[in-house]
C-alpha atoms as a PDB file:
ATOM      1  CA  UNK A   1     -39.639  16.325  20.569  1.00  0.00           C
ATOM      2  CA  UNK A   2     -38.494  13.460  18.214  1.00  0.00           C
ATOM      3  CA  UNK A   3     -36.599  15.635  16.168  1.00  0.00           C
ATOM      4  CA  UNK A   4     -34.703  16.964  19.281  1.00  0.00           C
ATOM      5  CA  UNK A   5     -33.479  13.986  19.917  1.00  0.00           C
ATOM      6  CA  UNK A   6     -33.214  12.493  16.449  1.00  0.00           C
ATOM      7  CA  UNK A   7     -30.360  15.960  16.257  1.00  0.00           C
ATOM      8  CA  UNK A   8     -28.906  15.427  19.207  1.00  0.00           C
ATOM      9  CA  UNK A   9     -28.099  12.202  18.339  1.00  0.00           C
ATOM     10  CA  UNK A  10     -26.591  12.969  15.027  1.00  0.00           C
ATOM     11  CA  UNK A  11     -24.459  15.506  16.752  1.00  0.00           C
ATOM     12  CA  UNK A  12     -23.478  13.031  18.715  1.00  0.00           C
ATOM     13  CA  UNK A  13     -22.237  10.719  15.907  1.00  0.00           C
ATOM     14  CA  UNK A  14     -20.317  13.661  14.267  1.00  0.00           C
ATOM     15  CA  UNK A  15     -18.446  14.412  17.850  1.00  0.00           C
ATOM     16  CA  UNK A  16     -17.256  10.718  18.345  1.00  0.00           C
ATOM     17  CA  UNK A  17     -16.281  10.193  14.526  1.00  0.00           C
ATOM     18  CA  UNK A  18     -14.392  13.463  14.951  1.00  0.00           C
ATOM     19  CA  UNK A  19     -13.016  12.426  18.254  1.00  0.00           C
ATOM     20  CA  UNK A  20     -11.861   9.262  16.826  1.00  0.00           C
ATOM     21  CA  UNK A  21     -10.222  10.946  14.099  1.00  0.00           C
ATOM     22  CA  UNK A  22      -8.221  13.285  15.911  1.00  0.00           C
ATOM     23  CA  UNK A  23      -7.199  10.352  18.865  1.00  0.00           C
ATOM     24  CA  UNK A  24      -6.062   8.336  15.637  1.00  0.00           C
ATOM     25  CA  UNK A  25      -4.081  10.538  14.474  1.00  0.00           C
ATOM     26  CA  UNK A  26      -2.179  11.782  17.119  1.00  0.00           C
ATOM     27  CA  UNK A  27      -2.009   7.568  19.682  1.00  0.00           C
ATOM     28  CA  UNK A  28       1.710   6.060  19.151  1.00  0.00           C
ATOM     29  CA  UNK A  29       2.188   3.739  16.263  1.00  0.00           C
ATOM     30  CA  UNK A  30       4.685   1.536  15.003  1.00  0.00           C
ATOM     31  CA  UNK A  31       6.986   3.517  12.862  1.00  0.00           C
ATOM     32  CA  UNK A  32       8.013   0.698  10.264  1.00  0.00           C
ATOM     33  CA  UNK A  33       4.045   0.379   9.968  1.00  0.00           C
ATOM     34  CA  UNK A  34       3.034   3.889   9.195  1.00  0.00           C
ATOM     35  CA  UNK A  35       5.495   3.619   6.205  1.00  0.00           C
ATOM     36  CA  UNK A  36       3.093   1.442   4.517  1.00  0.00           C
ATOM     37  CA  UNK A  37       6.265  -0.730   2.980  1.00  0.00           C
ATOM     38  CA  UNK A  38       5.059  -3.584   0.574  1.00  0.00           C
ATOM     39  CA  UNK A  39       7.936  -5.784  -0.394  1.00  0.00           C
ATOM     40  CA  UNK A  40       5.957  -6.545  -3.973  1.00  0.00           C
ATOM     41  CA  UNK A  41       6.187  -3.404  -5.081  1.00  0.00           C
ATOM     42  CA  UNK A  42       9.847  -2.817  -3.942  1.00  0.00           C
ATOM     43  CA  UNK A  43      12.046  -0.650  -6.984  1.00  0.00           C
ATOM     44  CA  UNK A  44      14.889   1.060  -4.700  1.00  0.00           C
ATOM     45  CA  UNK A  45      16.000   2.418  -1.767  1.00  0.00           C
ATOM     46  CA  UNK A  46      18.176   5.273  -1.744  1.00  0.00           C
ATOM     47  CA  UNK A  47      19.852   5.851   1.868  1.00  0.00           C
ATOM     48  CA  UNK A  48      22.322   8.608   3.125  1.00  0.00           C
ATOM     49  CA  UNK A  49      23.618   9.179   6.486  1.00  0.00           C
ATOM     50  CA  UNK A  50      24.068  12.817   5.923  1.00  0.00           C
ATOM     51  CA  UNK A  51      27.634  12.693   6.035  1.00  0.00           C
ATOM     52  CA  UNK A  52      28.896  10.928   3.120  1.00  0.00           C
ATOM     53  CA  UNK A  53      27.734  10.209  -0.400  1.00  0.00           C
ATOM     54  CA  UNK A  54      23.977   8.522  -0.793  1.00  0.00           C
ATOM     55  CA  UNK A  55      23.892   5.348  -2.392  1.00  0.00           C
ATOM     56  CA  UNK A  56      21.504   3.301  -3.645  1.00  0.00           C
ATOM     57  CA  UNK A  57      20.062  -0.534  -3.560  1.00  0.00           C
ATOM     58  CA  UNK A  58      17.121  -2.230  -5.926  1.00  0.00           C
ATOM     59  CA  UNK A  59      17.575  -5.065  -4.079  1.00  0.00           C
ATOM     60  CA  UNK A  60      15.501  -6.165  -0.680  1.00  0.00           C
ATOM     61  CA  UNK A  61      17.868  -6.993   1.572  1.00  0.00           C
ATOM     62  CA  UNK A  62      18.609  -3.469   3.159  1.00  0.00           C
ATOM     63  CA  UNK A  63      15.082  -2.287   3.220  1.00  0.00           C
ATOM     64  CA  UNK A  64      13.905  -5.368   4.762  1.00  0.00           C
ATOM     65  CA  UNK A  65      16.754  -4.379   7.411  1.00  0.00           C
ATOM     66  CA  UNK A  66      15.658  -1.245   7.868  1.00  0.00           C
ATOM     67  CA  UNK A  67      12.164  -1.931   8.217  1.00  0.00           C
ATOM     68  CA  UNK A  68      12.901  -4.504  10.572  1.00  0.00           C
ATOM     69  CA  UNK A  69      15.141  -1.982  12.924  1.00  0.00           C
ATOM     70  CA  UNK A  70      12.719   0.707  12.873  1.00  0.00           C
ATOM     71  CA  UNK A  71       9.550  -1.839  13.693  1.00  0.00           C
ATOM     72  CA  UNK A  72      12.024  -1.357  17.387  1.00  0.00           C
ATOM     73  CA  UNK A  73      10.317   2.305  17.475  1.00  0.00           C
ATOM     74  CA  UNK A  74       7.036   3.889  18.542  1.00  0.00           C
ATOM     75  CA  UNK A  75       5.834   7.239  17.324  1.00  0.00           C
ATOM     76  CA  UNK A  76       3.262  10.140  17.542  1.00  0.00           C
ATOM     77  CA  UNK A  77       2.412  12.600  15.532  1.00  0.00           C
ATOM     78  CA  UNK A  78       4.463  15.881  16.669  1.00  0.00           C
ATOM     79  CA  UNK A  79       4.344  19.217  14.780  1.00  0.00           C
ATOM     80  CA  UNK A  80       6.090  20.888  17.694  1.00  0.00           C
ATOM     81  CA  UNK A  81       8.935  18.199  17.205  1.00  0.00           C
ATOM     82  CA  UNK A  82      12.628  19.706  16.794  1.00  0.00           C
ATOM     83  CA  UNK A  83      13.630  18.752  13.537  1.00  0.00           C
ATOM     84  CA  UNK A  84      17.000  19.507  11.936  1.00  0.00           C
ATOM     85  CA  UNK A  85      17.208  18.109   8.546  1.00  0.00           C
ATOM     86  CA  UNK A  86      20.971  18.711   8.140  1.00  0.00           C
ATOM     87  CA  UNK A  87      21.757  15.993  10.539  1.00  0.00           C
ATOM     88  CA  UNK A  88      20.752  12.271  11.285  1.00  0.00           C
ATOM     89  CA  UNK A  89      20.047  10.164   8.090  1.00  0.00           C
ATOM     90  CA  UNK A  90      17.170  10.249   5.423  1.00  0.00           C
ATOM     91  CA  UNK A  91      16.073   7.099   3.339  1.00  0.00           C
ATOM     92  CA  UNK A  92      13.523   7.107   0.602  1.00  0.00           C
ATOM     93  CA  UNK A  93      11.769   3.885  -0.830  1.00  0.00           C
ATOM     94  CA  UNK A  94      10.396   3.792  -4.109  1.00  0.00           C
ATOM     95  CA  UNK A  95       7.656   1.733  -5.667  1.00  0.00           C
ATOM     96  CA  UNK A  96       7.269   0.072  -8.975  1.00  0.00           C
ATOM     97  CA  UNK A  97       4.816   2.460  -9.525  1.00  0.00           C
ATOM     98  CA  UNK A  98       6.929   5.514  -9.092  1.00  0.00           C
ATOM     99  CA  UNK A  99       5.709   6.695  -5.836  1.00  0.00           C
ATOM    100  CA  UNK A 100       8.183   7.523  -2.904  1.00  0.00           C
ATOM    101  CA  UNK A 101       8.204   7.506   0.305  1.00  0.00           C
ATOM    102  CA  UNK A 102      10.755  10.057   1.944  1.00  0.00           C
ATOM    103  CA  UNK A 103      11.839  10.053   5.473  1.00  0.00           C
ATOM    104  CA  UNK A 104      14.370  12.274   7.479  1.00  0.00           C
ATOM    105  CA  UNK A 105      15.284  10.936  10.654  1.00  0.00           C
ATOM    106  CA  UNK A 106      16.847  12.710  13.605  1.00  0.00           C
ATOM    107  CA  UNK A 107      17.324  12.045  17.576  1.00  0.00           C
ATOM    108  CA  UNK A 108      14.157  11.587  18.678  1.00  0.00           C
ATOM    109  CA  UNK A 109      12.555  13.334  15.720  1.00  0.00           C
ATOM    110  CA  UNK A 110      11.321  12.309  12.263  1.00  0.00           C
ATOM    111  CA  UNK A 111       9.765  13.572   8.975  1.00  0.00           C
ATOM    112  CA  UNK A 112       7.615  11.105   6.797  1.00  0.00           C
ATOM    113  CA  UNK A 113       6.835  12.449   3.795  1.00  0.00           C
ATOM    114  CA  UNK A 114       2.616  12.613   3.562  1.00  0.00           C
ATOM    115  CA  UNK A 115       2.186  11.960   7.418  1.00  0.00           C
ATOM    116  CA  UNK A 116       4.066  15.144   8.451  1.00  0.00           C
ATOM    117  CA  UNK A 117       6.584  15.608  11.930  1.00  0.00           C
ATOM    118  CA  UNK A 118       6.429  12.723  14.272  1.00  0.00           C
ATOM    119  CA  UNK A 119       7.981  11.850  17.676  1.00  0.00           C
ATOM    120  CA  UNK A 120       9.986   9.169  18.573  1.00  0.00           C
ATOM    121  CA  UNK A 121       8.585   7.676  21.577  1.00  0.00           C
ATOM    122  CA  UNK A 122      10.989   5.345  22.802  1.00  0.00           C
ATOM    123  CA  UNK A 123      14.068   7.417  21.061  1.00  0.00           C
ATOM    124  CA  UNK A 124      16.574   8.247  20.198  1.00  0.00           C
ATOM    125  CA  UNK A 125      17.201   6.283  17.372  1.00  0.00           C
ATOM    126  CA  UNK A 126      20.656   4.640  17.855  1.00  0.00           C
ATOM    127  CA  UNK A 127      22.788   5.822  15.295  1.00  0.00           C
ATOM    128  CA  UNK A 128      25.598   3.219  16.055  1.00  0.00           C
ATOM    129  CA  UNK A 129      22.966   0.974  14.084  1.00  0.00           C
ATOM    130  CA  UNK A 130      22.240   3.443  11.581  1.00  0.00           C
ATOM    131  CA  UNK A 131      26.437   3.439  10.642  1.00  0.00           C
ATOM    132  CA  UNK A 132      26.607   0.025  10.559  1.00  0.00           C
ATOM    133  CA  UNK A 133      24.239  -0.396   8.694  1.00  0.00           C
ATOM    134  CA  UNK A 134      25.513   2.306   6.331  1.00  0.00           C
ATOM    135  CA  UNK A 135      28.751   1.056   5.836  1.00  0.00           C
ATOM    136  CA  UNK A 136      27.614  -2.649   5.131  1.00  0.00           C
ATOM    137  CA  UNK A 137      25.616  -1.124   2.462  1.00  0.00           C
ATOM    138  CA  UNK A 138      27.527   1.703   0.223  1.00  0.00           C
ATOM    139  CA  UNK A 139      28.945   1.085  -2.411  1.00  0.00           C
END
């Protein structure tokens, strides 16, 4: 009788860590947060608006920017989420380390390289900002 319920609650523990898991990783999050940015390990950031030539910035100013803008968004994970990668704009920030993080942004759609398709909650993202931003930028 002890061991039933010595199992039972085990199982328990291994449904609600797995429930957690799963409500994790699919409950709205701030998008500027799930990219994991830290400023002291800042190398580059390489933007391009899909339109016209990429350029490139080692210095903190712009990614700070864009970090800031995006902390505007929510998202949710999304692998049903219509993604075109020819259009909107894609960004990726690389660490002193070497490491990058990609992302591809579009509507209300976005890829982020290791977390997979995600939803913009409260999109679309405005691309007015996204061009003025790109043009205060490039080179």
């Amino acid at each position: 009788m002890k061991t039933k319920h010595i199992l039972y609650s085990l199982l328990a523990i291994v449904v609600l860590f797995f429930s957690f898991k799963l409500y994790d990783k699919y409950k709205e999050k701030n998008f500027a947060d799930e990219m994991n940015y830290n400023p002291s390990s800042f190398e580059s950031l390489t933007f391009s608006d899909k339109k016209s030539l990429a350029w490139k910035e080692d210095t903190k100013e712009p990614v700070e920017t864009l970090m800031n803008y995006l902390n505007n968004y929510q998202i949710k994970k999304n692998d049903k989420c219509t993604f075109y990668s020819t259009k909107g704009f894609e960004f990726t920030i690389r660490s002193k380390d070497g490491k990058e993080k990609y992302v591809s942004i579009f509507k209300n759609c976005a890829y982020i390289m290791d977390y997979g398709l995600v939803e913009i909650v409260n999109g679309p993202v405005d691309m007015s900002w996204v061009q003025k931003f790109n043009k205060a930028y490039e080179k």
